[in-house]
Protein backbone atom coordinates (compact mmCIF):
# COMPACT_ATOMS: atom_id res chain seq x y z
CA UNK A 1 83.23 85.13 116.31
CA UNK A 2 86.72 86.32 115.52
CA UNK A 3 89.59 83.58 114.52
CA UNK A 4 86.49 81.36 113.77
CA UNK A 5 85.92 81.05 109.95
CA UNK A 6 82.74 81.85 108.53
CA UNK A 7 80.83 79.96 106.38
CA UNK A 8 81.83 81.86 103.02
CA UNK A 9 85.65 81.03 104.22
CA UNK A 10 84.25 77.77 104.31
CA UNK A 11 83.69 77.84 100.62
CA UNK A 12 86.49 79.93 99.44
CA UNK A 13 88.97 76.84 101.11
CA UNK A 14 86.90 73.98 99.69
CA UNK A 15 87.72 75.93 96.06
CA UNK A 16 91.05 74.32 96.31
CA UNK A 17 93.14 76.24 94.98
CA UNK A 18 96.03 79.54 95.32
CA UNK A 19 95.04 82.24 97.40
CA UNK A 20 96.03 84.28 94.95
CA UNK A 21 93.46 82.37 92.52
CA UNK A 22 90.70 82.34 94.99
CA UNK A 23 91.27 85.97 95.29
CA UNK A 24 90.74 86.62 91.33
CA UNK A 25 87.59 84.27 91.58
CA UNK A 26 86.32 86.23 94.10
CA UNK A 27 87.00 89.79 93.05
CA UNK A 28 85.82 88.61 89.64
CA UNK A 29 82.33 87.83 90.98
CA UNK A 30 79.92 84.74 90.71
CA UNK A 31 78.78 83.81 87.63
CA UNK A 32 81.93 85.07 85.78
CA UNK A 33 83.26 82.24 83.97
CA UNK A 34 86.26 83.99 82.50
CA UNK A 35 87.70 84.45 85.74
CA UNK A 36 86.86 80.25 86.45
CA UNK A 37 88.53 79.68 82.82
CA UNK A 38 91.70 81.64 83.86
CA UNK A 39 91.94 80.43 87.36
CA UNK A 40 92.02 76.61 85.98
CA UNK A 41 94.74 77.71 83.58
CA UNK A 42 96.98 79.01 86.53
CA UNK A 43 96.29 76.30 88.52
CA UNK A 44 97.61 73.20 86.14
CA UNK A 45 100.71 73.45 83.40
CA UNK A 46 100.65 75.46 80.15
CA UNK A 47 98.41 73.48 77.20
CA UNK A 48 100.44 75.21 74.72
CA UNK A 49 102.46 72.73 72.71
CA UNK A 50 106.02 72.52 72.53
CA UNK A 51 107.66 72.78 69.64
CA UNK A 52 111.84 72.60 68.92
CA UNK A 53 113.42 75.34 67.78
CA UNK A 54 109.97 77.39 68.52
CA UNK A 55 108.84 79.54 72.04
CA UNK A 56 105.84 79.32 73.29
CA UNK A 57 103.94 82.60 72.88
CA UNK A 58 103.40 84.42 76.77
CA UNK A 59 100.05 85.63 75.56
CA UNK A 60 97.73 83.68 77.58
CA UNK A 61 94.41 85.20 75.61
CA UNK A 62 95.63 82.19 73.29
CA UNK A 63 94.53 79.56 75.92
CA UNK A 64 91.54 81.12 76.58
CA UNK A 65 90.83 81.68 73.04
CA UNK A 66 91.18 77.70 72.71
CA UNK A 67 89.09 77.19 75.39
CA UNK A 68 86.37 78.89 73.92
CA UNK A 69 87.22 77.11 70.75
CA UNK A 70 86.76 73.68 72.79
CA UNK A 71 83.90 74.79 74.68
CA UNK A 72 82.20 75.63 71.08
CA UNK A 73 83.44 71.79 70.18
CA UNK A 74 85.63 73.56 67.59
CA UNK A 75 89.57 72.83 66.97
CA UNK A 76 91.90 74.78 68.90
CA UNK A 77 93.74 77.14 66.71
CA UNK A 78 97.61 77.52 66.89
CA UNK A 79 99.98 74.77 69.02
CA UNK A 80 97.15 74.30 72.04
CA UNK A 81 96.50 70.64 73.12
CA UNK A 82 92.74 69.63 72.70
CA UNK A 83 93.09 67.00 75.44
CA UNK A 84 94.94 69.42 78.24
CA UNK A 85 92.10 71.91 77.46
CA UNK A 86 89.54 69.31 77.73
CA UNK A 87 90.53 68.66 81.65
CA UNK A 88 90.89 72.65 82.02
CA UNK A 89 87.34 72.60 81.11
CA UNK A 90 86.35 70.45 83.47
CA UNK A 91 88.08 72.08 86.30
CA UNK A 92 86.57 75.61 85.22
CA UNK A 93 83.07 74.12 85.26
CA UNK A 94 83.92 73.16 88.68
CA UNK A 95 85.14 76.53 89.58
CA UNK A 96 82.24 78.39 87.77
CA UNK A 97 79.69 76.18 89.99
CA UNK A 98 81.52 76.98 93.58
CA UNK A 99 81.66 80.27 92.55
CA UNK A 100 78.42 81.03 91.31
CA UNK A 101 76.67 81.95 94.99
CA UNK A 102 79.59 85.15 95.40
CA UNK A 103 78.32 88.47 95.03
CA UNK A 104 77.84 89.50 91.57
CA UNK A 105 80.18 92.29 90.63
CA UNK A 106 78.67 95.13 87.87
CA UNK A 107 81.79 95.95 86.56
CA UNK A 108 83.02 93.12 83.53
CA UNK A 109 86.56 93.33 84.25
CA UNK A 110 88.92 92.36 81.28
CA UNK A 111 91.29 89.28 81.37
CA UNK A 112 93.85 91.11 81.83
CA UNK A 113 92.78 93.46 84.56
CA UNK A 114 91.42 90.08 86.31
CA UNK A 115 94.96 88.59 85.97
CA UNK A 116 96.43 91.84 87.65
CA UNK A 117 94.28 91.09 90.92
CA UNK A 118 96.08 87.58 91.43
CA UNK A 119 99.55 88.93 90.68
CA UNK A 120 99.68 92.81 91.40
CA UNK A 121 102.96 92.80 91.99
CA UNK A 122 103.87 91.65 88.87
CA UNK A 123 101.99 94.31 87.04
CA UNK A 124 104.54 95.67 84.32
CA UNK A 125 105.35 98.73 82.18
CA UNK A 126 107.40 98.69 78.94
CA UNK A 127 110.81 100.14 79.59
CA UNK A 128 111.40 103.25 77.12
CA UNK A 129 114.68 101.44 76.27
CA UNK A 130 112.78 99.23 73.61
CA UNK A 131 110.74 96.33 73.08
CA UNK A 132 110.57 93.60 75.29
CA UNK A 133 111.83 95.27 78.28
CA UNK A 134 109.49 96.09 81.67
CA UNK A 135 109.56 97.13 84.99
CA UNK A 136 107.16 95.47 87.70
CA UNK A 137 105.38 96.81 89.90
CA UNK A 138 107.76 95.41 92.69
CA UNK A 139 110.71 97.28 91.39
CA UNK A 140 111.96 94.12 89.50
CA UNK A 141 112.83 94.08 85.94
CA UNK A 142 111.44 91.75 83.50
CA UNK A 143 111.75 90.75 79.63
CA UNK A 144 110.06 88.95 76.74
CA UNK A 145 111.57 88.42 73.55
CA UNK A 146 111.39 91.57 71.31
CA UNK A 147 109.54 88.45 68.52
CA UNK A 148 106.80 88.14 70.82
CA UNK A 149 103.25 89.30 69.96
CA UNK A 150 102.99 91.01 73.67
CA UNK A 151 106.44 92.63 73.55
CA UNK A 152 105.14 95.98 72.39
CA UNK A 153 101.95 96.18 75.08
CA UNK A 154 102.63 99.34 77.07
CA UNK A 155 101.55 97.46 80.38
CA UNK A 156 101.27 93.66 81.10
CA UNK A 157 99.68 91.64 83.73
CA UNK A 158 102.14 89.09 84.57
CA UNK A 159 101.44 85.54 85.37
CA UNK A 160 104.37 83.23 84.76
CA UNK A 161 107.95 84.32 85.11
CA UNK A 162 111.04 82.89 86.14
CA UNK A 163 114.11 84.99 88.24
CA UNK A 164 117.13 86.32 86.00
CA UNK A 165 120.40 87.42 87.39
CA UNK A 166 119.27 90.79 86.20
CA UNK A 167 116.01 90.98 84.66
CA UNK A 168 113.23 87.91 84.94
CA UNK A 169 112.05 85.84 81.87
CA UNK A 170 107.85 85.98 81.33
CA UNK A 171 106.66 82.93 80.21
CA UNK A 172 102.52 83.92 80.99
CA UNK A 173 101.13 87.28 80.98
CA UNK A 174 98.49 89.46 79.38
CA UNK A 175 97.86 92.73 77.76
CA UNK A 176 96.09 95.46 80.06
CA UNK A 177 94.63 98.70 79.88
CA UNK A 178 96.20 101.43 81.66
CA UNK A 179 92.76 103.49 82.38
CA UNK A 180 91.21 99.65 84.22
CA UNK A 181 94.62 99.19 86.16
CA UNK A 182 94.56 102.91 87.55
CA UNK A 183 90.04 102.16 88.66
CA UNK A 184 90.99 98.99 89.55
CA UNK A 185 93.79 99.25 91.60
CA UNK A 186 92.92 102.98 92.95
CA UNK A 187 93.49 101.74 96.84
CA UNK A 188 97.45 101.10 95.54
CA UNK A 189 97.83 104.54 93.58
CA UNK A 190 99.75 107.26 94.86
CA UNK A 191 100.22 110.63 93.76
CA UNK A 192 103.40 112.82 95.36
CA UNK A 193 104.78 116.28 94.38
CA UNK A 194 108.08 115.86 93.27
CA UNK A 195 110.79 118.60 92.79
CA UNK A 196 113.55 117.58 90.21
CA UNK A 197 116.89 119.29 88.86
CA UNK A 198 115.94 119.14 84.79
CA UNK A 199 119.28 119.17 83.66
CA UNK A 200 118.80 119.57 79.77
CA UNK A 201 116.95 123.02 80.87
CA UNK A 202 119.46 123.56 83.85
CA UNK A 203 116.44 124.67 86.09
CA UNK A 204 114.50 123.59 88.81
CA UNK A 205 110.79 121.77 87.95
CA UNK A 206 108.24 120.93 89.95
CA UNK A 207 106.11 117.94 89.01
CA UNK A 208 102.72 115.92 89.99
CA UNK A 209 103.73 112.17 89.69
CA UNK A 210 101.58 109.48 90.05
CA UNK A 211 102.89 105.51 90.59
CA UNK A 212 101.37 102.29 91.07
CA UNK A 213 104.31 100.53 93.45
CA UNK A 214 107.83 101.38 91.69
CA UNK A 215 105.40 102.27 88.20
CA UNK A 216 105.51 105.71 87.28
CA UNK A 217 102.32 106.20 85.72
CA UNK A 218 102.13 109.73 84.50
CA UNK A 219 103.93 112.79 85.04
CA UNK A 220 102.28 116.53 85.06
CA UNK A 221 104.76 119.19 85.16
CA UNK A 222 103.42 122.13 87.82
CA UNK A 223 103.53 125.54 88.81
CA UNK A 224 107.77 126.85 89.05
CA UNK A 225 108.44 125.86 92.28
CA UNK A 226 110.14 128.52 95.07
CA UNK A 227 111.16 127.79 98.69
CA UNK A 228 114.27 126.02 100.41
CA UNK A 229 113.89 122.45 99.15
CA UNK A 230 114.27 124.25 95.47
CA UNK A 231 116.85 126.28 96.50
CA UNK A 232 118.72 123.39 97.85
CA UNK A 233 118.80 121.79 94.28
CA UNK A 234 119.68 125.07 92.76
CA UNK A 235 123.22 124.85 95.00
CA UNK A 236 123.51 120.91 94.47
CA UNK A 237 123.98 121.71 90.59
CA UNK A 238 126.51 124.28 90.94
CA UNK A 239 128.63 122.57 93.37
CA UNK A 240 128.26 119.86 90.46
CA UNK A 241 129.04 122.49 87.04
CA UNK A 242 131.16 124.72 89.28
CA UNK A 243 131.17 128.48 89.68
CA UNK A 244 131.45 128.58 85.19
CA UNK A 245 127.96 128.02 84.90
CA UNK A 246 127.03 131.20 86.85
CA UNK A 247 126.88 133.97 84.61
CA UNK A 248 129.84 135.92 85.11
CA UNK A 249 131.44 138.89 83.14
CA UNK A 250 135.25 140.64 82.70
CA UNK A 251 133.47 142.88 85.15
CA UNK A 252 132.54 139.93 88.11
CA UNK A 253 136.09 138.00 87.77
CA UNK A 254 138.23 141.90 87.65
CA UNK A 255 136.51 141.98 91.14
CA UNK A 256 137.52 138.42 92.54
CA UNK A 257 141.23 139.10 91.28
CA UNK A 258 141.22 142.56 92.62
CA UNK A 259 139.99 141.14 96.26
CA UNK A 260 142.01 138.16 96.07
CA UNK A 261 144.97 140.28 95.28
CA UNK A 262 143.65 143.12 98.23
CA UNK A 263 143.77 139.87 100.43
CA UNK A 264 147.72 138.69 99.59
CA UNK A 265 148.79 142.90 100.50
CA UNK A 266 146.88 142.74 103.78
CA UNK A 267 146.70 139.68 105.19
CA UNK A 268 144.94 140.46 108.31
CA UNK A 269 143.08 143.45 106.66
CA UNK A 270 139.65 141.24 106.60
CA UNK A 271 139.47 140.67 103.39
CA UNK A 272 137.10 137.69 102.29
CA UNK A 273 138.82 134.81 100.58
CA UNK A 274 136.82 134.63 97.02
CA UNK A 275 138.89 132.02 95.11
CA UNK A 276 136.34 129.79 93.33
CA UNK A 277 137.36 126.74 96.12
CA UNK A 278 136.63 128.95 98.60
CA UNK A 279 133.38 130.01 96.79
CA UNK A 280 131.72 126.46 96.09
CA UNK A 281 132.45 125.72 99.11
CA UNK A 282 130.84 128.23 101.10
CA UNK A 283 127.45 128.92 98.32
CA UNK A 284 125.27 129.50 101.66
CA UNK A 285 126.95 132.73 102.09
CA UNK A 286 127.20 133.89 99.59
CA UNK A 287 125.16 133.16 96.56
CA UNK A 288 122.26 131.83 98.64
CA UNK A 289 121.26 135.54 99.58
């Protein structure tokens, strides 16, 4: 009945945990016990070590890689705590079992692309500006250290990050392809026609630009582009160069100073007013047909 919740709410509350957690458990599909592993690392405090003097790397395939190291009763490699990832264990079992009645999904979805369906907001694109830089999903910026191993990954999927007065710190996050973000966030992708003033090649383009959120995913220039919404950018950039970057000759301006001068001898003999003010200012008039 509706407002009533059924019984697979039911089990989705008794999980404990985020909605946003529940959501990647679900979407990830029973059985899948990466998606239990990285749900009990969200839900509890990082088991990376810390050191003085030394940051924590934001790659969190280095907790899961312990985790399988612990699970395989092996040692940890880098600055992971056994004991932390001992209880994380323990709470991913958990998970896994809960979980294990949901549908099964036939797609194996990477970590990464996993961690994108808790936090797609905070899916992020390296800035061309450098290393280290991104821009969310959400149309905030974001930044990791240009030392750390993920600060060269084209696109993250953000976990952990903190608000900066102009661009956030990540603390957790994870590598992800761009092809699995586009399939598996395809309900969220838009593609729009675009027309642009290029001004390195002072002319109008047309272009076919798909974004995820505030993401500009990829950008396919189209066919030259004609109508008023073209010809409207055509007069915005003059007004902005001025009447120079029109190609005039001796012969064009020996006309303009002959009219303007016809104008100052007879100054109710009609004549139009073609001095360049007058000119940018009235483009519709004039250079428009």
């Amino acid at each position: 009945m509706p407002g009533r919740i059924t019984t697979h709410g039911k089990r989705l509350a008794a999980l404990g945990l985020h909605p946003r957690l529940v959501h990647l458990l679900v979407r990830g599909g029973g059985g899948n016990r990466l998606a239990a592993d990285i749900a009990a690392l969200l839900s509890d405090r990082d088991p990376w070590r810390y050191r003085p003097g030394q940051a924590r790397p934001a790659d969190l395939g280095l907790r899961l890689q312990a985790m399988a190291s612990v699970r395989e009763r092996q040692r940890p490699d880098g600055g992971a705590d056994a004991g932390k990832i001992r209880q994380l264990l323990r709470l991913s079992d958990r998970l896994y079992r809960q979980c294990r009645q949901l549908p099964h999904d036939d797609n194996t979805l990477s970590a990464g692309a996993l961690l994108s369906l808790a936090y797609p907001e905070r899916i992020a694109q390296r800035r061309s500006s450098g290393e280290g830089r991104y821009l969310l999903a959400s149309g905030s910026g974001a930044e990791l250290p240009p030392d750390d191993g993920l600060a060269v990954a084209d696109y993250l999927a953000v976990a952990h990050m903190d608000a900066g007065s102009r661009e956030g710190r990540i603390w957790l996050a994870m590598a992800v392809d761009l092809a699995e973000l586009t399939s598996l966030h395809a309900s969220q992708v838009r593609e729009t026609d675009e027309l642009n003033w290029d001004e390195p090649r002072q002319r109008v383009v047309a272009r076919k630009v798909t974004r995820l959120g505030a993401l500009q995913l990829s950008v396919r220039e189209t066919q030259a582009p004609r109508g008023a919404e073209a010809t409207k950018l055509l007069l915005q950039a003059v007004r902005r160069h001025g009447l120079d970057c029109l190609p005039w000759n001796d012969v064009s301006r020996q006309l303009q100073a002959r009219l303007s001068h016809a104008a100052r001898l007879e100054p109710d003999g009609g004549w139009p007013r073609v001095v360049d003010e007058c000119l940018e200012d009235n483009l519709e008039d004039w250079l428009l047909p």
